[in-house]
Protein backbone atom coordinates (compact mmCIF):
# COMPACT_ATOMS: atom_id res chain seq x y z
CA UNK A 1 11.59 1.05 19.41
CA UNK A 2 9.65 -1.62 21.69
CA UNK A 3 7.73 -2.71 18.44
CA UNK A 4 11.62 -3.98 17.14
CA UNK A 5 12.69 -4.70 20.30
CA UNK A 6 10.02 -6.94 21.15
CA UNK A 7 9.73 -7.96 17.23
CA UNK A 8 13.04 -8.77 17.38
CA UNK A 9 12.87 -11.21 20.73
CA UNK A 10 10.14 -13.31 19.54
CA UNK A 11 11.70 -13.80 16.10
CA UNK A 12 14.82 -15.51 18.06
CA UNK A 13 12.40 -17.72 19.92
CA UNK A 14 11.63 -21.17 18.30
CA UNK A 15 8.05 -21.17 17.42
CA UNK A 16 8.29 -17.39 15.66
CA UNK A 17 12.04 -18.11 14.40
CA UNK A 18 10.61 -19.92 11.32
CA UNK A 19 9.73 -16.53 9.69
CA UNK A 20 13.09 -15.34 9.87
CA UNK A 21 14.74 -15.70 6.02
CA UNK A 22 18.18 -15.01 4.21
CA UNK A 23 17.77 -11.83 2.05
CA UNK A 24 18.09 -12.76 -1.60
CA UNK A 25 20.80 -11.39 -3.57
CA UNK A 26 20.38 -7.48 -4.57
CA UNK A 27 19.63 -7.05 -8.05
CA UNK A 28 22.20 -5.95 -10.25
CA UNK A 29 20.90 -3.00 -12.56
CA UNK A 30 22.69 -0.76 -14.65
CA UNK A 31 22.38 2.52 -13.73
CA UNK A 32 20.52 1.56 -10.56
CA UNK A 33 21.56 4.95 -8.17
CA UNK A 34 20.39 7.31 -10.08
CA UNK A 35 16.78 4.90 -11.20
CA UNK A 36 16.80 4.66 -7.07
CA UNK A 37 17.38 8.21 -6.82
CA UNK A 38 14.41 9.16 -9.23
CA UNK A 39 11.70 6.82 -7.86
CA UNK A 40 12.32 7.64 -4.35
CA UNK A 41 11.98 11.26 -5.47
CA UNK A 42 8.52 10.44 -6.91
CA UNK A 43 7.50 8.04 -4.44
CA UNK A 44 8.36 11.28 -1.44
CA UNK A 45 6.54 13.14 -3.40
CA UNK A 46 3.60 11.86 -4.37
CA UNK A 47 1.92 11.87 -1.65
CA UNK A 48 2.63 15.56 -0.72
CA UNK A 49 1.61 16.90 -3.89
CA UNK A 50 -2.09 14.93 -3.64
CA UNK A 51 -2.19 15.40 0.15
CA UNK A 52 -4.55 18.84 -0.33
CA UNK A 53 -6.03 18.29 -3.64
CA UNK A 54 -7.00 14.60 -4.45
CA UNK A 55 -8.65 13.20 -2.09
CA UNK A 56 -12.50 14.44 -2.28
CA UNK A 57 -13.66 17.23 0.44
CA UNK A 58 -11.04 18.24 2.60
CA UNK A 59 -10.66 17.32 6.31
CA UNK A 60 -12.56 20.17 7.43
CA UNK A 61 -15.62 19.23 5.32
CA UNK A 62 -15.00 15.64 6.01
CA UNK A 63 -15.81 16.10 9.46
CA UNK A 64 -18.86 17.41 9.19
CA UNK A 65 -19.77 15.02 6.54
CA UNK A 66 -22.37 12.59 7.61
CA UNK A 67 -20.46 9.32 8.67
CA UNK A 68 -21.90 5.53 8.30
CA UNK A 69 -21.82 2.80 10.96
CA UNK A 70 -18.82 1.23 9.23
CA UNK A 71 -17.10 4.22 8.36
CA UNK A 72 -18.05 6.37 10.93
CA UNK A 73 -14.81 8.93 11.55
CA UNK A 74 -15.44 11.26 8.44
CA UNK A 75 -11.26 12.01 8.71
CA UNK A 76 -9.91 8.81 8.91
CA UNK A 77 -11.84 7.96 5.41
CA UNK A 78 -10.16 10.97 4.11
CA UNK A 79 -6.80 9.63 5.13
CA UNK A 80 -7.77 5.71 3.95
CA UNK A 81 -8.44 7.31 0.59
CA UNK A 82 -4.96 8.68 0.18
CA UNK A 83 -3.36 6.12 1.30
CA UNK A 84 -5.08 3.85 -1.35
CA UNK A 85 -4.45 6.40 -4.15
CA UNK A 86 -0.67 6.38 -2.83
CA UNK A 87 -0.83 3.27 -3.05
CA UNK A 88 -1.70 2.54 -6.33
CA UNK A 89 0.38 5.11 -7.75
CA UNK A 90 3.43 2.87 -6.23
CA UNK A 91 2.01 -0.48 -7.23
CA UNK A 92 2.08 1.49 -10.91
CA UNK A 93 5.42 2.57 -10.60
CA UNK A 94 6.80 -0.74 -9.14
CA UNK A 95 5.07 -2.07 -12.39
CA UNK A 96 7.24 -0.11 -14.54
CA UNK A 97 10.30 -0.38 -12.63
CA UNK A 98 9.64 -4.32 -12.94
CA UNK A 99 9.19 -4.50 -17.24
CA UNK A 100 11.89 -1.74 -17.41
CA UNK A 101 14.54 -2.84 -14.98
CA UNK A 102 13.82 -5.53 -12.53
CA UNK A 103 12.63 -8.11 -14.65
CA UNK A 104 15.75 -8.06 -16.73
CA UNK A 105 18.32 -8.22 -13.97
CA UNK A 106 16.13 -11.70 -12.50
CA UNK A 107 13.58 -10.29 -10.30
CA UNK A 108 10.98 -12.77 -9.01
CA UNK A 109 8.55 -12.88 -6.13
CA UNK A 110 10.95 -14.08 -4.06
CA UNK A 111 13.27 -11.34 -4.70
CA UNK A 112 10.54 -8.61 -3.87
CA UNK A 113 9.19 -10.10 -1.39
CA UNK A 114 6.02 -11.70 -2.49
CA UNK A 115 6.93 -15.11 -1.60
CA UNK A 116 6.92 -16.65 1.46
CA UNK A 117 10.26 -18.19 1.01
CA UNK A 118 13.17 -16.06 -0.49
CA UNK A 119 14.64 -19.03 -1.78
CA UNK A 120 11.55 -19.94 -4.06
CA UNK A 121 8.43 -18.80 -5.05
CA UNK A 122 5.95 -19.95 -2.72
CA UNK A 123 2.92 -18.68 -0.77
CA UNK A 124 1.74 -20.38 2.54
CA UNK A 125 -0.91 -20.10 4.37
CA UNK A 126 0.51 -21.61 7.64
CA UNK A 127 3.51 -19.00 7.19
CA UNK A 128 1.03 -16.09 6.68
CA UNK A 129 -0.63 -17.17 9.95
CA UNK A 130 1.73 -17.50 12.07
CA UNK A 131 2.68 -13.72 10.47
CA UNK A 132 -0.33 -12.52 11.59
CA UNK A 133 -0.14 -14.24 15.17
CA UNK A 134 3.14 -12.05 15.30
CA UNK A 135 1.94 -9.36 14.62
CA UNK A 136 -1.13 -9.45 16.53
CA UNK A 137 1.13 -10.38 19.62
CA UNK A 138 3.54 -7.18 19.10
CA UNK A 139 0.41 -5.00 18.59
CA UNK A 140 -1.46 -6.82 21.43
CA UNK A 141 1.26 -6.10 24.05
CA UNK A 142 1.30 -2.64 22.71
CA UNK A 143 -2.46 -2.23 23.00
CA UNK A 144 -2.26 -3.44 27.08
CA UNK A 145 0.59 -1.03 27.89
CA UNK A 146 -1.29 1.94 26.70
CA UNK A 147 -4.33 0.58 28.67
CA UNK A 148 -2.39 0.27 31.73
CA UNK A 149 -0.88 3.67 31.72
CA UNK A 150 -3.85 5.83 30.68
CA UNK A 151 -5.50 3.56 33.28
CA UNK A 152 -3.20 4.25 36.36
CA UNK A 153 -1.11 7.35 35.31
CA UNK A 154 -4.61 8.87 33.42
CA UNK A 155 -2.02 9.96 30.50
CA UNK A 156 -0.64 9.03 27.12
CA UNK A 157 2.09 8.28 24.86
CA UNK A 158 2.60 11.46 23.17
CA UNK A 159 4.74 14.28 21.54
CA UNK A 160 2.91 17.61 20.88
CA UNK A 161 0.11 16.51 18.48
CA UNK A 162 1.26 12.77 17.92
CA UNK A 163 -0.27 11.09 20.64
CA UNK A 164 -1.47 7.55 20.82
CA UNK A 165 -3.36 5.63 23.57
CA UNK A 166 -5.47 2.44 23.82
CA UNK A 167 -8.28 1.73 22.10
CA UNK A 168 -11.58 2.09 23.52
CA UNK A 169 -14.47 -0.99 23.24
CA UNK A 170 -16.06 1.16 20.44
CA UNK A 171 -12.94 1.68 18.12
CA UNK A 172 -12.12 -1.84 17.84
CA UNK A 173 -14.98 -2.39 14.66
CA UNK A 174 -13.79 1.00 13.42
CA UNK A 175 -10.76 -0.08 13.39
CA UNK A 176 -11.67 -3.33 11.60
CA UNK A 177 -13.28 -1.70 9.00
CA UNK A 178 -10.16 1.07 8.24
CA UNK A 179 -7.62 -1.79 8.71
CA UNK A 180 -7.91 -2.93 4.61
CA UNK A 181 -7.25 0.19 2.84
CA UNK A 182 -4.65 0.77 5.28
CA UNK A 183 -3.16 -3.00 4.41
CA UNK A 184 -3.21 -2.74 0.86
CA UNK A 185 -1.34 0.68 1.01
CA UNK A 186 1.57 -0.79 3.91
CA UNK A 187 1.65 -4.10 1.76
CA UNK A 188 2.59 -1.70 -1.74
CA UNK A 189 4.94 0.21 0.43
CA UNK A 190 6.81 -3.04 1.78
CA UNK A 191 6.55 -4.08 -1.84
CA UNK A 192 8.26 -0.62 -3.22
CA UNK A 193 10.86 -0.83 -0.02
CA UNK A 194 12.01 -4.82 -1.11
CA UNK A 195 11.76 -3.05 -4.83
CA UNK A 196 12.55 -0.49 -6.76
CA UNK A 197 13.75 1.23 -3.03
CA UNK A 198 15.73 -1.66 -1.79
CA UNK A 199 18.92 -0.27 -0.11
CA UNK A 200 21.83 -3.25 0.75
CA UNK A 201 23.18 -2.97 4.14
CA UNK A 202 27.28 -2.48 3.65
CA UNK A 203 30.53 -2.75 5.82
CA UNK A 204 30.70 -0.62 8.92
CA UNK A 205 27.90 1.07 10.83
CA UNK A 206 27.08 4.29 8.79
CA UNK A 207 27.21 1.35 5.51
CA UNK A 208 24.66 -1.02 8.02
CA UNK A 209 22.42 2.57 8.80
CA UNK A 210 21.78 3.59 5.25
CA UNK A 211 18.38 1.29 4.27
CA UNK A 212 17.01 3.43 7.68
CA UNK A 213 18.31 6.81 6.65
CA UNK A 214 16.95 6.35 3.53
CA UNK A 215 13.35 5.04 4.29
CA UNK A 216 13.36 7.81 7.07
CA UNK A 217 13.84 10.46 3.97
CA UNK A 218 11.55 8.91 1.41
CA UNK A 219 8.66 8.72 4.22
CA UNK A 220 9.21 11.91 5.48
CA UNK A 221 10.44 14.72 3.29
CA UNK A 222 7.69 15.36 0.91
CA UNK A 223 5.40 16.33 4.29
CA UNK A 224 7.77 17.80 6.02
CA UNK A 225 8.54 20.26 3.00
CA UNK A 226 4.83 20.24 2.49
CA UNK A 227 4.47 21.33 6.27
CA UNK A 228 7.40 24.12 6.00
CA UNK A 229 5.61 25.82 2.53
CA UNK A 230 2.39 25.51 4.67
CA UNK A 231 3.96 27.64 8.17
CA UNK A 232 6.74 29.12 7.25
CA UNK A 233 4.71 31.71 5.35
CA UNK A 234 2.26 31.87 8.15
CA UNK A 235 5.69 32.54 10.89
CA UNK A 236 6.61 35.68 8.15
CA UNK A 237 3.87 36.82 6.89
CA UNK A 238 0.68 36.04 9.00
CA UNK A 239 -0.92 34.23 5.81
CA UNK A 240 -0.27 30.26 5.87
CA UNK A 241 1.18 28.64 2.15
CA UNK A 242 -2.24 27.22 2.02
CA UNK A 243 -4.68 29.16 4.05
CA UNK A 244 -7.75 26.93 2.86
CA UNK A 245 -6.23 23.91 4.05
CA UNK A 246 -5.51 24.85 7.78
CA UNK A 247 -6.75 21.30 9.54
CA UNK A 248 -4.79 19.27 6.96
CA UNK A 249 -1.90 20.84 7.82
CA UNK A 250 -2.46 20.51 11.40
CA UNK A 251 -3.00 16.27 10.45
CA UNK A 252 -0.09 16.08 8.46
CA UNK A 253 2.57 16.84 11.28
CA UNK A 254 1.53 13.31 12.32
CA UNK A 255 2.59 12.19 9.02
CA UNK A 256 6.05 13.57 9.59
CA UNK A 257 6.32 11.35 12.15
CA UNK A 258 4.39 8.06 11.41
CA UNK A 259 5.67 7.54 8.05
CA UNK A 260 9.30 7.65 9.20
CA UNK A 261 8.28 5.07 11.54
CA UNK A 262 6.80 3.16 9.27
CA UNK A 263 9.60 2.77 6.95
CA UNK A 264 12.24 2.29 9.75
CA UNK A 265 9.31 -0.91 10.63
CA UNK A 266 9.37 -2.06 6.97
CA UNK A 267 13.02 -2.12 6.69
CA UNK A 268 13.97 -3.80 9.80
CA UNK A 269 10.93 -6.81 9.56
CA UNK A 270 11.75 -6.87 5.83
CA UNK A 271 15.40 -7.56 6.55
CA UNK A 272 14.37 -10.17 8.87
CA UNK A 273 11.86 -12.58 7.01
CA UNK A 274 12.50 -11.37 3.64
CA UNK A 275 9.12 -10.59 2.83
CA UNK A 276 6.63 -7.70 2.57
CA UNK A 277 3.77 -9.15 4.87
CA UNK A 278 5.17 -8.79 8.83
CA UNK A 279 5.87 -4.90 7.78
CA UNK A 280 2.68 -4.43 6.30
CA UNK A 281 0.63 -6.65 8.88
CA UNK A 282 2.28 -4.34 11.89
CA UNK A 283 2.34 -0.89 10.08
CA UNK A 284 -1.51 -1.26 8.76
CA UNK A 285 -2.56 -2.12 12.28
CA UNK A 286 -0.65 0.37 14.29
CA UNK A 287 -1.57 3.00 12.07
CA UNK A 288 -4.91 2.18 12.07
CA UNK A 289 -4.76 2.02 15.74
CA UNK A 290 -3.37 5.54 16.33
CA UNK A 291 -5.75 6.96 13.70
CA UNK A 292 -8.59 5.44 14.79
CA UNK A 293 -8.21 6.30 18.48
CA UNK A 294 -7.61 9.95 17.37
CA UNK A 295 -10.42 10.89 15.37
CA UNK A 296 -13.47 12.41 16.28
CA UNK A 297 -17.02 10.08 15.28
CA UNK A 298 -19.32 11.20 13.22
CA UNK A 299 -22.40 8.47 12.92
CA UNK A 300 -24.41 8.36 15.72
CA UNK A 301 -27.35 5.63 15.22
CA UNK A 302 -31.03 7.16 16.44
């Protein structure tokens, strides 16, 4: 809430207030629930049903693997590897959405999001900056408060295993280095939410609530029901749904939470400038922020 809430302040200010945009008119496409209905199925999916499987050794083995001095947390470049594999498997079907559907109803980069302007297509550097300033100023003042309170109250921000504190002087060109793959997967993800998974906001305050609801659901619900087949077996019968996959599981309670958040974040910022890149500039560094911080390190130079 204090990344929208402060978001939200410096947006009204004068300097920041230039990224704020009128949403473009909602495409008008035949059929459009139940095409809505269907990718948002796949796209919840997706990511649950490659979480164990497709993504090279699992966490376990990943943290004993070897790490680099660039890559140096052996379960964080697990996790940057799904997310880029997620990722593409959106960009593919926002690709097919687009040729099938979009493209014949009038959608445009400045209808998805792609433009800096949402009354033209446009890109600009000076607006992309001052995005990135943004962002770095929300995530900044983020970054100090969880310095000052593990610093005087020795504690952090946390519920049961998703926890997140400041970085440390040594995470910072981790967290450079995990920062891309994170960016390209939170920039196809704004793209698929101003998409193929745009929700309009409509009269009265369950109509104005939906585009959350629904990004809370498609973010969540494929690892929370991934998570359920995974314990609920293990709460009845001793044996967990997946018994060789025990850490992943563990890791992917976070994800029940973080993607949630992350959608909630792309919805409200994409609402407000009318473009994917102030979503995916906040989400790809607060992510790689709390992963970063959390994971053990597994290079250690001679």
């Amino acid at each position: 809430m204090f990344i929208i809430f402060l978001g939200g302040v410096l947006l009204d200010t004068k300097f920041f207030g230039a990224l704020v945009q009128d949403n473009p008119k909602a495409l008008e496409i035949k059929g459009g629930k139940g095409i809505w209905a269907i990718l948002a199925i796949i796209t919840t999916a997706f990511p649950a049903l490659i979480y164990f499987k497709y993504k090279g050794p699992t966490f376990l083995e990943a943290s004993f693997l070897p790490g680099s001095a660039i890559a140096p947390q052996g379960i964080t470049s697990a996790i940057a590897k799904w997310s880029v594999i997620n990722g593409l498997m959106f960009l593919v079907l926002f690709i097919i959405w687009h040729y099938a559907f979009g493209k014949k109803s009038g959608g445009a980069l400045d209808s998805y999001g792609l433009s800096t302007s949402s009354a033209k297509a446009e890109f600009s550097y000076k607006y992309i900056g001052k995005t990135v300033l943004l962002a770095a100023t929300i995530l900044g003042s983020i970054q100090l408060i969880a310095a000052i309170v593990g610093s005087v109250f020795k504690i952090d921000f946390r519920f049961w295993v998703v926890g997140f504190k400041a970085l440390g002087v040594n995470h910072f060109k981790m967290a450079f280095f995990y920062f891309w793959p994170f960016l390209f997967f939170f920039l196809i993800a704004a793209l698929a939410s101003q998409s193929y998974l745009r929700l309009n906001k409509k009269e009265g305050k369950l109509g104005k609530a939906l585009p959350y609801l629904a990004s809370i659901i498609v973010n969540g619900l494929g690892m929370l029901v991934l998570v359920l087949m995974q314990y609920i077996p293990a709460i009845t019968t001793g044996t967990p749904g997946f018994p060789n996959f025990t850490l992943e599981a563990v890791v992917a309670f976070q994800f029940i939470a973080t993607l949630p958040f992350a959608g909630v974040i792309a919805t409200y910022f994409g609402e407000k400038t009318s473009n994917i890149y102030l979503p995916a500039f906040i989400n790809a560094g607060f992510i790689t922020m709390y992963i970063v911080v959390g994971q053990a390190i597994h290079y250690f130079p001679k």
